[in-house]
Protein backbone atom coordinates (compact mmCIF):
# COMPACT_ATOMS: atom_id res chain seq x y z
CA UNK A 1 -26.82 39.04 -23.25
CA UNK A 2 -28.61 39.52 -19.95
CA UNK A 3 -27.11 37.30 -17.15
CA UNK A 4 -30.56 36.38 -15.27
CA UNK A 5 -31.99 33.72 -13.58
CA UNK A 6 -33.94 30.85 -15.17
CA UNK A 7 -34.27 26.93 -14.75
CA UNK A 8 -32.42 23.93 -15.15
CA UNK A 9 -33.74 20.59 -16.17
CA UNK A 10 -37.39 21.92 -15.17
CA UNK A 11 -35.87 22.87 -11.76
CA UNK A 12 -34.85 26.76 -10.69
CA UNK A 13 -31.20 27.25 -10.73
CA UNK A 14 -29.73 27.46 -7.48
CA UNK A 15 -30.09 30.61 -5.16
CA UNK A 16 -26.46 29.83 -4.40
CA UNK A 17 -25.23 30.05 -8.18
CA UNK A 18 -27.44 33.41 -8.83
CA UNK A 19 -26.17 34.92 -5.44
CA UNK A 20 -23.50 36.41 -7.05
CA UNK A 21 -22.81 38.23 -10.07
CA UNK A 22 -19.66 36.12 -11.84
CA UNK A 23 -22.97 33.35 -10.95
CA UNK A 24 -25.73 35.03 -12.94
CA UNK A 25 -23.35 35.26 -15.73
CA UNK A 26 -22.86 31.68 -15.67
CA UNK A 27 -26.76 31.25 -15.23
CA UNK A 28 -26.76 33.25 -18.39
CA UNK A 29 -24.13 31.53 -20.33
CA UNK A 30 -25.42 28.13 -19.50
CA UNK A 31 -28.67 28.75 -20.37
CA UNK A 32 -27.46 29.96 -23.76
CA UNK A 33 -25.30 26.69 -24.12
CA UNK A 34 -28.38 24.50 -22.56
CA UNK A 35 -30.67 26.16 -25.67
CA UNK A 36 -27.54 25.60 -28.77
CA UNK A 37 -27.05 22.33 -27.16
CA UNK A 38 -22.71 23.13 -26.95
CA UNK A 39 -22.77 22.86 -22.82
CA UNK A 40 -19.77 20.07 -23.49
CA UNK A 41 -17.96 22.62 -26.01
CA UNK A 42 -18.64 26.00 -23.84
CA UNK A 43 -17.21 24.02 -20.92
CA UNK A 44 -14.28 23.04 -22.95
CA UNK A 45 -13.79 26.81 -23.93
CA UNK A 46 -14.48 28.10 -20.76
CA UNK A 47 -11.39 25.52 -19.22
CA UNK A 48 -8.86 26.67 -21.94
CA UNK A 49 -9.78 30.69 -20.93
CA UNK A 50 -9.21 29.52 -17.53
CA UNK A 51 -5.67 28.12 -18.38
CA UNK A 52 -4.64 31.08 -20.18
CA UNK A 53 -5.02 33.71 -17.36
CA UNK A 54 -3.25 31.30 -15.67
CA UNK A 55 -0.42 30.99 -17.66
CA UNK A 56 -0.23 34.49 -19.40
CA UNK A 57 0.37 37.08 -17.31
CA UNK A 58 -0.47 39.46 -20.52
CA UNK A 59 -4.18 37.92 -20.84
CA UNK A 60 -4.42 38.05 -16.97
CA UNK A 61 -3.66 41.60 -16.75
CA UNK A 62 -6.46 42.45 -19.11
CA UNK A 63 -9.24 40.62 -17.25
CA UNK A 64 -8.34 42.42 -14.71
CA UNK A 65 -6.77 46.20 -15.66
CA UNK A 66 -9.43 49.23 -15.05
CA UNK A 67 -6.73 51.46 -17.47
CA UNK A 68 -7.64 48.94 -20.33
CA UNK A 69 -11.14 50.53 -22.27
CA UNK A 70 -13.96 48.29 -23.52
CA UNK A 71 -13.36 48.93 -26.66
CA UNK A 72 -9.36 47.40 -26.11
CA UNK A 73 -10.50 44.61 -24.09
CA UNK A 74 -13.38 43.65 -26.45
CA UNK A 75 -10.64 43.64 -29.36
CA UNK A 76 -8.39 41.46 -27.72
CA UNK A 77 -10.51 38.75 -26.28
CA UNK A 78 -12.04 38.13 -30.09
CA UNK A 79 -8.17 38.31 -30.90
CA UNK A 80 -7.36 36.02 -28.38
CA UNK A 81 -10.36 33.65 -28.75
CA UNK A 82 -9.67 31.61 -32.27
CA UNK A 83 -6.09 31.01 -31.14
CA UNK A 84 -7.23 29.33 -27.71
CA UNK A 85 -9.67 27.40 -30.02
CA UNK A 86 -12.68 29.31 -28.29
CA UNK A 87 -16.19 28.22 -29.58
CA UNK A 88 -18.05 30.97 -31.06
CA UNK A 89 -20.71 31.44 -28.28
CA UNK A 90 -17.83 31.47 -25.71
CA UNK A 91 -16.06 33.94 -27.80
CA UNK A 92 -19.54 36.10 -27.87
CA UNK A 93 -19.68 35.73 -24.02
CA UNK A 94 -16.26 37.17 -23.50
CA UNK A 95 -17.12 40.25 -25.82
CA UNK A 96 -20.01 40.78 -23.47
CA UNK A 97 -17.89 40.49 -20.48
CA UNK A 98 -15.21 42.82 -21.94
CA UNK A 99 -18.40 45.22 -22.82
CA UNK A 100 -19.72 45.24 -19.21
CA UNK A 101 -16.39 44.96 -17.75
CA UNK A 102 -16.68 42.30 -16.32
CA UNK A 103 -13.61 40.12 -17.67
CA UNK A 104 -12.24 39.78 -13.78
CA UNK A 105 -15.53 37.87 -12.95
CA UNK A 106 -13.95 35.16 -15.62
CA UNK A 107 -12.56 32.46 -12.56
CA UNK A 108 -16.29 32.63 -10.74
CA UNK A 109 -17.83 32.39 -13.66
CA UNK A 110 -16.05 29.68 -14.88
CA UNK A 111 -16.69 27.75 -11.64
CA UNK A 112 -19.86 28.42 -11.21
CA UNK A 113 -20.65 27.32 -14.73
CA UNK A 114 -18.77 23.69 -14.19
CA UNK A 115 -20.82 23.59 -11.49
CA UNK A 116 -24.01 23.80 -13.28
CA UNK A 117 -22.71 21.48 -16.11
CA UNK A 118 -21.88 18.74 -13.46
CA UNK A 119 -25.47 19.17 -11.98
CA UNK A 120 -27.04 18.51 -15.48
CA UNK A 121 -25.13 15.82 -16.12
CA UNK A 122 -26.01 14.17 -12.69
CA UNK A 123 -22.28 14.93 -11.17
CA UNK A 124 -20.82 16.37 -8.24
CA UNK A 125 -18.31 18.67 -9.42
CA UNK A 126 -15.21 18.93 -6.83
CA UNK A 127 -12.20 21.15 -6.88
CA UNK A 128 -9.18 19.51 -6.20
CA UNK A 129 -5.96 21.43 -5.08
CA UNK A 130 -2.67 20.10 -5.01
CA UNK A 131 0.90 21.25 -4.87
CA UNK A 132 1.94 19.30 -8.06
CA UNK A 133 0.20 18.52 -11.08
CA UNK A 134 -1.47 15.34 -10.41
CA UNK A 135 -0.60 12.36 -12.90
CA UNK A 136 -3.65 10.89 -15.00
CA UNK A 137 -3.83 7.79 -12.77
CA UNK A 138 -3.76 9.60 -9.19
CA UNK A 139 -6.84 11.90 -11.38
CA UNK A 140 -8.51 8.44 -12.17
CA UNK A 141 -7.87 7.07 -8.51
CA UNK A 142 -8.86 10.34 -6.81
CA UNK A 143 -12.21 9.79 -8.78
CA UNK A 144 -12.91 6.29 -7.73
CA UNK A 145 -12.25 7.35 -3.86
CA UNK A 146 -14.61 10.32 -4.28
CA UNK A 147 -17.51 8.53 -6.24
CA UNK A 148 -17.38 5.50 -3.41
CA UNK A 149 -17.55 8.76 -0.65
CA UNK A 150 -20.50 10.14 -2.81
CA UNK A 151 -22.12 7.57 -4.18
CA UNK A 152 -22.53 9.35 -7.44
CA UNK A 153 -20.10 10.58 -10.38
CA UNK A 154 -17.44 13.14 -9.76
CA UNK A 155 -16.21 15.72 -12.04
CA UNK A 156 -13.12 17.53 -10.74
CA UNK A 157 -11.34 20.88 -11.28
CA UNK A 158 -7.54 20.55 -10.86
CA UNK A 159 -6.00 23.47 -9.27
CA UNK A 160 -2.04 23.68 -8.39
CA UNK A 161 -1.01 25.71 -5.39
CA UNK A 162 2.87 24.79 -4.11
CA UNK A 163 2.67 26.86 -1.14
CA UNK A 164 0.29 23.37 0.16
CA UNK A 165 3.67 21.30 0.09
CA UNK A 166 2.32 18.06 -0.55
CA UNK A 167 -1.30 16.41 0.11
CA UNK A 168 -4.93 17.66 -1.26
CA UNK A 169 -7.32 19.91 -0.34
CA UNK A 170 -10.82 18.74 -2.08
CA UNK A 171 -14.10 21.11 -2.04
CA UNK A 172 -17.15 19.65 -2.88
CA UNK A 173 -19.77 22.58 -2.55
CA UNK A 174 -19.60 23.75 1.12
CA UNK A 175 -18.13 21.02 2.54
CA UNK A 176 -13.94 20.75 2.59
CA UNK A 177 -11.37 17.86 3.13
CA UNK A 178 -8.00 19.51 3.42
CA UNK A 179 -4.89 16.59 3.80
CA UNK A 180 -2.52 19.48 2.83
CA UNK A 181 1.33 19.03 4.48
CA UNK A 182 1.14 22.87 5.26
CA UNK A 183 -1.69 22.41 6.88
CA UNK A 184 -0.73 19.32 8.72
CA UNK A 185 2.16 21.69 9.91
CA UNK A 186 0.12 25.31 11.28
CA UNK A 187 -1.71 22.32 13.46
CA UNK A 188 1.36 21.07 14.71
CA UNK A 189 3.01 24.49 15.10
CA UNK A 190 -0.36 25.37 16.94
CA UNK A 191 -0.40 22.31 19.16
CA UNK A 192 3.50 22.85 20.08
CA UNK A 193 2.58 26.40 21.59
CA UNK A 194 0.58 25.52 24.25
């Protein structure tokens, strides 16, 4: 697998997807997804990888370990894949990044890829930080507020940070609405020096 450029819908995938290369990976893998008609499923897969380097320390060291050989890291992401549930082109895209290593491009290329899945579905994807898991209504709400801001469907991408205290910080491609209580409090610790 080659991660090039190509188009989307008829259109050219965006210069700002491609720009990097955790982004032409995701150009790749989408177009491979786009062609087997499994966008929903790689998606899926690509959400549960995400998880796990989150959550296992083990599986985050080897996307990211230059002592750990192809051949190692190759072996243990098809290990690791039918356990997580991984579909089988997801688990063929992993065993190309562990090839090329790669594996430590895994959290752009899994953004970047959401991003391109919300595009062909007609979304706006946003990430949303918080510093608690939010509960499925405030996911539902959050939504709503969004799509009425928008005027157009929202997909979002939960992230947990605690060091933000309380309150949100929402990215929607360049643009940035940060209501975090940390940073409520560096402007108020700013404005209190003078």
């Amino acid at each position: 697998m080659e991660a090039s450029g190509g188009n989307l819908g008829g259109g050219n995938v965006g210069g700002d997807i491609q720009a990097s290369l955790g982004g032409r990976y995701a150009v790749a893998l989408f177009e491979l997804a786009r062609e087997s008609k499994s966008i929903d499923s790689v998606e899926r897969s690509l959400l549960r990888v995400r998880d796990t380097v989150a959550q296992s320390e083990d599986f985050r060291r080897l996307t990211i370990s230059p002592v750990i050989s192809r051949v190692q890291a190759g072996r243990a992401v098809k290990a690791a894949a039918e356990p997580m549930g991984i579909d089988a082109t997801t688990a063929n895209f992993l065993g190309v990044l562990a090839a090329n290593r790669r594996l430590a491009e895994l959290p752009r290329i899994v953004r970047a890829f959401r991003t391109l899945a919300s595009r062909h579905r007609g979304e706006t994807n946003a990430e949303v930080t918080s510093a608690h898991p939010l509960t499925d209504e405030q996911v539902i709400e959050l939504k709503q507020q969004l799509r009425l801001r928008l005027g157009r469907e929202v997909s979002v991408d939960l992230l947990v940070d605690p060091e933000l205290l309380g309150g949100l910080v929402v990215r929607i491609g360049s643009q940035m609405i940060d209501s975090s209580i940390r940073t409520r409090l560096n402007t108020l610790a700013n404005a209190m020096k003078g």
